[in-house]
PDB file of N, CA and C in Angstrom:
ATOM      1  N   UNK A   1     191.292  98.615 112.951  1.00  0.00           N
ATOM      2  CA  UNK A   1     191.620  97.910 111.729  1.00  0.00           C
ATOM      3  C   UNK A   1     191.236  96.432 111.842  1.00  0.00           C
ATOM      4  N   UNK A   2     191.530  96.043 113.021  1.00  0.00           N
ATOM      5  CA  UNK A   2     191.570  94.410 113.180  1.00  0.00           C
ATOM      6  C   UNK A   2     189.737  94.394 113.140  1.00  0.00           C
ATOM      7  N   UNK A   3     188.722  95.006 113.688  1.00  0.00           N
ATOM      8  CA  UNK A   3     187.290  94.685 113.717  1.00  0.00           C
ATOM      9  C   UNK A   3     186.987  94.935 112.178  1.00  0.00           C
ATOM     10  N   UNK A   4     187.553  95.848 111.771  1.00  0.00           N
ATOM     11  CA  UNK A   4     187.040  96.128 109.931  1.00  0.00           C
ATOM     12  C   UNK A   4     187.292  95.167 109.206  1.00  0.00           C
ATOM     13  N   UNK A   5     188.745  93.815 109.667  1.00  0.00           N
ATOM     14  CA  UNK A   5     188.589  92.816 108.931  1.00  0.00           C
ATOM     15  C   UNK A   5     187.523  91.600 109.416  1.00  0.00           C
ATOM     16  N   UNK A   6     187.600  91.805 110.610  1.00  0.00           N
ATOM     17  CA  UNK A   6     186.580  90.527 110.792  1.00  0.00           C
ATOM     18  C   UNK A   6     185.249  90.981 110.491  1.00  0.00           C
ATOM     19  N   UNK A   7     184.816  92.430 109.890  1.00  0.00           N
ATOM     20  CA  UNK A   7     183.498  92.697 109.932  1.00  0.00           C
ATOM     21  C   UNK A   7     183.491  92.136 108.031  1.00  0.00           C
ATOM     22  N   UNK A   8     184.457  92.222 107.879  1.00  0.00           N
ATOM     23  CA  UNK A   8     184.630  91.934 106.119  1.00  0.00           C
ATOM     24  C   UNK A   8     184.465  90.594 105.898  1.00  0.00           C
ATOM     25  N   UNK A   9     185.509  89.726 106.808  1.00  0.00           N
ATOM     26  CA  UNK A   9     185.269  88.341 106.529  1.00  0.00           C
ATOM     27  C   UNK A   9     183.635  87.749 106.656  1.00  0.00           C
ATOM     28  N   UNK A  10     183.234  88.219 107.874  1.00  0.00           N
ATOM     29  CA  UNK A  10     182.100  87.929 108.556  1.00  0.00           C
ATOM     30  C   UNK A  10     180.482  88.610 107.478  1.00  0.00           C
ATOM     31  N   UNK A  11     180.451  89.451 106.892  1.00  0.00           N
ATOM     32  CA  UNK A  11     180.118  89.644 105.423  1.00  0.00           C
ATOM     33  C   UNK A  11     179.878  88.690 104.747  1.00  0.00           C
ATOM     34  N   UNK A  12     178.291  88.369 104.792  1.00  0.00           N
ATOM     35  CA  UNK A  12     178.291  87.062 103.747  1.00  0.00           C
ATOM     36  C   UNK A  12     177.032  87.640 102.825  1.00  0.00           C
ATOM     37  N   UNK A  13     176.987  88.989 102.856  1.00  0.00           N
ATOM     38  CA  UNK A  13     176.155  89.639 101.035  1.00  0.00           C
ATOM     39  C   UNK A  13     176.682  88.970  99.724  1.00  0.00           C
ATOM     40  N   UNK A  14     177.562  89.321  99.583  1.00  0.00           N
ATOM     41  CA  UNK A  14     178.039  88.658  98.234  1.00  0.00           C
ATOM     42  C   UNK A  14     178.044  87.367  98.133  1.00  0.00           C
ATOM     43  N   UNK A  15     178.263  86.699  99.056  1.00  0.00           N
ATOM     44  CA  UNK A  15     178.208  84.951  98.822  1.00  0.00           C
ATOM     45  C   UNK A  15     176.753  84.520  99.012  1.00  0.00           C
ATOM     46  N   UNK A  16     175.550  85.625  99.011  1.00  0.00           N
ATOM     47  CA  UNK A  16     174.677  85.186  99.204  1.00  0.00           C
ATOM     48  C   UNK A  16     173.834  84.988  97.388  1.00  0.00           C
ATOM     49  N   UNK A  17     174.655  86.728  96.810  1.00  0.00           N
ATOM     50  CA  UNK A  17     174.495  86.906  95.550  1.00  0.00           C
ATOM     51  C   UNK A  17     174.604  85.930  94.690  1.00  0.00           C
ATOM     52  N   UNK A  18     176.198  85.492  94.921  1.00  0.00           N
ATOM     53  CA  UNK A  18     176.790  84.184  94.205  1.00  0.00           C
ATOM     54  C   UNK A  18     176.042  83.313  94.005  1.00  0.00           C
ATOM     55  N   UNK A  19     175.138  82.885  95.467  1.00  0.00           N
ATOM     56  CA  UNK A  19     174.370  81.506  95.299  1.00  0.00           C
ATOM     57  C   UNK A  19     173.098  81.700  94.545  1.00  0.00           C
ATOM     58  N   UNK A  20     172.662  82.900  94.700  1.00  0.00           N
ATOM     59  CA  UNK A  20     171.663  83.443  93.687  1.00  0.00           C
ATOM     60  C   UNK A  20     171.867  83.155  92.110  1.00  0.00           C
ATOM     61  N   UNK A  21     172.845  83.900  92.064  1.00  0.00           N
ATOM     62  CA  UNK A  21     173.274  83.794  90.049  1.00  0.00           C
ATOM     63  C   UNK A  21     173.521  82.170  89.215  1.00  0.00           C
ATOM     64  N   UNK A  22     174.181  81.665  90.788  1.00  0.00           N
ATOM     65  CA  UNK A  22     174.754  80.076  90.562  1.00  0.00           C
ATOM     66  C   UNK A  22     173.134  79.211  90.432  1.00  0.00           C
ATOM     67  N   UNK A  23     172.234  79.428  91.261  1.00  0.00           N
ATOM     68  CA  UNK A  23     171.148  79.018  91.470  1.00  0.00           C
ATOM     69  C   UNK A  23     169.873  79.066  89.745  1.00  0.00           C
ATOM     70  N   UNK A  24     170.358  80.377  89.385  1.00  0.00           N
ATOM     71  CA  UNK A  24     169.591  81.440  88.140  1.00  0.00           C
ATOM     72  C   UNK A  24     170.171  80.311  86.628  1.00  0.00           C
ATOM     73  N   UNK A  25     171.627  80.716  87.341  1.00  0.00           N
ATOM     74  CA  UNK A  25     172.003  79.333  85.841  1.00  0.00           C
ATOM     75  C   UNK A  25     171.552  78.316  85.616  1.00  0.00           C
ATOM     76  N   UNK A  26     171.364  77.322  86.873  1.00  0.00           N
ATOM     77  CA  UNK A  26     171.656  75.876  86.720  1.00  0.00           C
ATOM     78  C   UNK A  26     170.217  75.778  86.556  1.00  0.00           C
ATOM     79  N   UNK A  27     169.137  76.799  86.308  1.00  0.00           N
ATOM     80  CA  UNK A  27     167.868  76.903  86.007  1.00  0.00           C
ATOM     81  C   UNK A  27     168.144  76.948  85.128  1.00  0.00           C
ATOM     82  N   UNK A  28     168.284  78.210  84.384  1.00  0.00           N
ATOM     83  CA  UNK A  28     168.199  78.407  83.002  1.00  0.00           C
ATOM     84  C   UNK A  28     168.974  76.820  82.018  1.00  0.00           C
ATOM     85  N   UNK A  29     169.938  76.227  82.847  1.00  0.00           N
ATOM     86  CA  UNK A  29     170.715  75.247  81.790  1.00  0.00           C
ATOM     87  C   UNK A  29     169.440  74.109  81.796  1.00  0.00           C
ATOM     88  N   UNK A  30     168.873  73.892  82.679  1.00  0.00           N
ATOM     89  CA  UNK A  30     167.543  72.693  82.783  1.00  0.00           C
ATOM     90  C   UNK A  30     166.376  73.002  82.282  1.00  0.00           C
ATOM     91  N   UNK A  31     166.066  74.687  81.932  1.00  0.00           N
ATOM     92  CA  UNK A  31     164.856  74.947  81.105  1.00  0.00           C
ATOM     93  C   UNK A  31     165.484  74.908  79.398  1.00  0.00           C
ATOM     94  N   UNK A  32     166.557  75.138  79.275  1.00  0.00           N
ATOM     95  CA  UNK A  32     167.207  75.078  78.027  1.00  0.00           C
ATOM     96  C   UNK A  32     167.136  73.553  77.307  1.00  0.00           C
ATOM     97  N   UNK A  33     168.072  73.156  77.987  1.00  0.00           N
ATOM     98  CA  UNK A  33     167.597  71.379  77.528  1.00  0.00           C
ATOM     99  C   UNK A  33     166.554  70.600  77.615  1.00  0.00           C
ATOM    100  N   UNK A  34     165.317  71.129  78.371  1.00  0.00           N
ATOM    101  CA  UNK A  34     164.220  70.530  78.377  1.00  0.00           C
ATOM    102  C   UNK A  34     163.393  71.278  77.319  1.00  0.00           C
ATOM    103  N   UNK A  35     163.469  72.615  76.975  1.00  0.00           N
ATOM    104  CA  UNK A  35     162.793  72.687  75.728  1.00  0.00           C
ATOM    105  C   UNK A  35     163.727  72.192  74.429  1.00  0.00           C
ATOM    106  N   UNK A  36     164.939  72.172  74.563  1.00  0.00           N
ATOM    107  CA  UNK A  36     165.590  71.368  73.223  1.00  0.00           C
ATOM    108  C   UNK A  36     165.148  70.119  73.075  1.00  0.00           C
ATOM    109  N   UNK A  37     164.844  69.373  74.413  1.00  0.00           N
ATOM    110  CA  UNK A  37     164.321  67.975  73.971  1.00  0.00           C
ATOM    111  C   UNK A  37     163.003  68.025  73.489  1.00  0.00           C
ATOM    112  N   UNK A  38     162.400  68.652  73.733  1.00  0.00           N
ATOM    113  CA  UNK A  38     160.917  68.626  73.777  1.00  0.00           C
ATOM    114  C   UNK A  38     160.839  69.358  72.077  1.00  0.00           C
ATOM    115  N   UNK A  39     161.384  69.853  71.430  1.00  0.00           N
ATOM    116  CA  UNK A  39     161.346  69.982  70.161  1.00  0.00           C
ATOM    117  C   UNK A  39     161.937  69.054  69.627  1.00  0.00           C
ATOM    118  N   UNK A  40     163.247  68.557  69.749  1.00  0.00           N
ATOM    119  CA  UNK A  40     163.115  67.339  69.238  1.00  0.00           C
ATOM    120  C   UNK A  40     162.480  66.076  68.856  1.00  0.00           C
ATOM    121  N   UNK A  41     161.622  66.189  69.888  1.00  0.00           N
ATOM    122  CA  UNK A  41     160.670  65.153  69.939  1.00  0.00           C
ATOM    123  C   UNK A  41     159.391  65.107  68.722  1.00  0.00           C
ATOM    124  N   UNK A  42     159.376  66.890  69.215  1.00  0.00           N
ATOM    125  CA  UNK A  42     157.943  67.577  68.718  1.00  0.00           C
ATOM    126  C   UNK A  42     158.103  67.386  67.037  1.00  0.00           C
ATOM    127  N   UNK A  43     159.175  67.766  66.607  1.00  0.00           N
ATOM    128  CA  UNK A  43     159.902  67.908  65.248  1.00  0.00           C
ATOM    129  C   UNK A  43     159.877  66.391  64.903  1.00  0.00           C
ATOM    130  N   UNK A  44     160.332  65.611  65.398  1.00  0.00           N
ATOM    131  CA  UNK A  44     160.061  63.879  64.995  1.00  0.00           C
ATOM    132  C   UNK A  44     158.857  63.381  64.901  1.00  0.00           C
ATOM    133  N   UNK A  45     158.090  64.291  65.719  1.00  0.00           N
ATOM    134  CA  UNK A  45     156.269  63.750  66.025  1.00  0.00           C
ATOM    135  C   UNK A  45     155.617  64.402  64.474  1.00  0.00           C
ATOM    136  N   UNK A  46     156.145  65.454  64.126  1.00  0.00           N
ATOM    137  CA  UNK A  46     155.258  65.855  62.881  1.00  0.00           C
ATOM    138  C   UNK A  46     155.762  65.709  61.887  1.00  0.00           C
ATOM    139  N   UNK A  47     157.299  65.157  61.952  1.00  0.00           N
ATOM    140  CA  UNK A  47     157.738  64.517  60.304  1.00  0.00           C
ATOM    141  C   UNK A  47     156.917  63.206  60.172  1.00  0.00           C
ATOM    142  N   UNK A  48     156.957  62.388  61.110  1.00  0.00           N
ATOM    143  CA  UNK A  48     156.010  61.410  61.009  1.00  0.00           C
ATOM    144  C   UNK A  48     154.613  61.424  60.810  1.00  0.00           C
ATOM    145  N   UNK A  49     153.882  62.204  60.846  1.00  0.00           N
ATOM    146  CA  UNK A  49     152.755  62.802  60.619  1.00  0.00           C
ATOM    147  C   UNK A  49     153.119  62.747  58.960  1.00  0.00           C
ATOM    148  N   UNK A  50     153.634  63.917  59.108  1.00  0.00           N
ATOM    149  CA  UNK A  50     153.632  64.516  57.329  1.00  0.00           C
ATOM    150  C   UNK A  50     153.722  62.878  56.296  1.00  0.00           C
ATOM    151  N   UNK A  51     154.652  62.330  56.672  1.00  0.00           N
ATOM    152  CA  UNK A  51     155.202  60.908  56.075  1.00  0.00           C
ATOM    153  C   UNK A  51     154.069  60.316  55.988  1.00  0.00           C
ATOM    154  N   UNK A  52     153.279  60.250  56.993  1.00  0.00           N
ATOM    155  CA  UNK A  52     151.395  59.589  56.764  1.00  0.00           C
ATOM    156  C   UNK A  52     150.720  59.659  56.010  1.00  0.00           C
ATOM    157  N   UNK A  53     150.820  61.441  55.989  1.00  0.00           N
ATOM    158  CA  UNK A  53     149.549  62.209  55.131  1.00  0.00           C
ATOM    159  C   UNK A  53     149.747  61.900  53.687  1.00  0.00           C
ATOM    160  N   UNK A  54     151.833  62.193  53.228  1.00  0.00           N
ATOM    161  CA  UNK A  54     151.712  61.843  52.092  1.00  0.00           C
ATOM    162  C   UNK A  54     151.864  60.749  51.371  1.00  0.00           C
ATOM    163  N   UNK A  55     151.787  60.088  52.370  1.00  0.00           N
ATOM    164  CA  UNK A  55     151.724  58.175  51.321  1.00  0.00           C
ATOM    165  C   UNK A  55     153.345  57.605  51.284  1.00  0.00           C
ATOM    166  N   UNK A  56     154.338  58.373  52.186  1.00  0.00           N
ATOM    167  CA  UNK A  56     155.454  58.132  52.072  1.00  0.00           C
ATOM    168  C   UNK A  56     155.407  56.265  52.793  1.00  0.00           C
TER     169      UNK A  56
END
């Protein structure tokens, strides 16, 4: 019994997973806001355009 817990503690699969998924997010949250900015931008770049074309 006593080796089945230290073979459990000593088990580091799942905390390897964790750092995986934790790793997967904090991607996805930095590709998320970098294309939100980047339309923002993009969206400001061609109202200003349009405002040109029509004599605004």
């Amino acid at each position: 019994m006593k080796q089945a817990l230290v073979k459990f503690f000593r088990d580091e699969e799942g905390a390897t997973a964790i750092e995986y998924g934790l790793i997967a997010g904090l991607i996805a949250v930095v590709i998320i806001t970098a294309v939100t900015t980047i339309g923002t931008e993009l969206t400001a770049t061609f109202q200003t355009i349009a405002n040109k074309l029509s004599g605004s």
